[in-house]
Protein backbone atom coordinates (compact mmCIF):
# COMPACT_ATOMS: atom_id res chain seq x y z
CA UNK A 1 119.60 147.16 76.67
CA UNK A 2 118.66 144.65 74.12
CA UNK A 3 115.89 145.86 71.25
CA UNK A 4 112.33 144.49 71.00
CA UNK A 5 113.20 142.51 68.24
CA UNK A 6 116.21 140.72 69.71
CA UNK A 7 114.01 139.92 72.68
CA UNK A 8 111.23 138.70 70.49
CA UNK A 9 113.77 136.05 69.02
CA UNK A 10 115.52 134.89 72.21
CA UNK A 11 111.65 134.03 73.27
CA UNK A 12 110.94 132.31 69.84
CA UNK A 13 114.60 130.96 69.10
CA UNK A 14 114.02 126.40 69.24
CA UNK A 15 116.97 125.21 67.77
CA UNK A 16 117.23 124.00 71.18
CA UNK A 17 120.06 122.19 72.95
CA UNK A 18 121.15 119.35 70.91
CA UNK A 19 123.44 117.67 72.73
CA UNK A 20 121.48 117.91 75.64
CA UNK A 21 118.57 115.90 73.60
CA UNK A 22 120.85 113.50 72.40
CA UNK A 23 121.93 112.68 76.04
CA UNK A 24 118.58 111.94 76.92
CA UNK A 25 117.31 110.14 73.74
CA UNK A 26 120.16 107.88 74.97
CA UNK A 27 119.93 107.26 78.34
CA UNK A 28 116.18 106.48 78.27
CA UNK A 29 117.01 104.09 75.32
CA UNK A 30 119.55 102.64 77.73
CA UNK A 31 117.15 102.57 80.80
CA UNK A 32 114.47 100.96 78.33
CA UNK A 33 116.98 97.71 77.08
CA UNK A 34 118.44 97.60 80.72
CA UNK A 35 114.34 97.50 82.22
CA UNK A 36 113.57 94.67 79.13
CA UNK A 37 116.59 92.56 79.72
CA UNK A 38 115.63 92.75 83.24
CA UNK A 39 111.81 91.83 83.18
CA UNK A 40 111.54 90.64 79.73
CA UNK A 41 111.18 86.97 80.90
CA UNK A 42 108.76 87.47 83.49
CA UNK A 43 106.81 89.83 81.51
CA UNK A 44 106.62 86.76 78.85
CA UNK A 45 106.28 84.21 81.45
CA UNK A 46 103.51 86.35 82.59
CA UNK A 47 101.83 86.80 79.03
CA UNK A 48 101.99 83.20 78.22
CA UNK A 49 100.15 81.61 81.18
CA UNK A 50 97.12 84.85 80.33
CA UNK A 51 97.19 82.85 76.62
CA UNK A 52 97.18 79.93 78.32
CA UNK A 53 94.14 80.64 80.75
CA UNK A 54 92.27 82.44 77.66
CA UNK A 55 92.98 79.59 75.32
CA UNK A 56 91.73 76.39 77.23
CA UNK A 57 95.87 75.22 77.29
């Protein structure tokens, strides 16, 4: 039976799960330059022709 004080720091323990953060700090930085590559050109298509029509061009 653990003590109240070894319960206590299993609750407040947050060195977390490192390689499990790392995994996902890379796959959304993959997902976000595989979405940019992907619409990147419309998206500045897109934000050129709203210049345009705001401009006057």
């Amino acid at each position: 039976m653990k003590t109240l004080k070894r319960r206590m720091l299993d609750v407040t323990d947050e060195t977390g799960d490192v390689p499990g953060w790392v995994l996902i700090t890379l796959m959304t930085a993959g997902l976000v330059i595989l979405i940019w590559g992907l619409a990147g050109p419309a998206l500045s298509a897109i934000f050129e022709q709203a210049i345009a029509k705001v401009t006057g061009m």
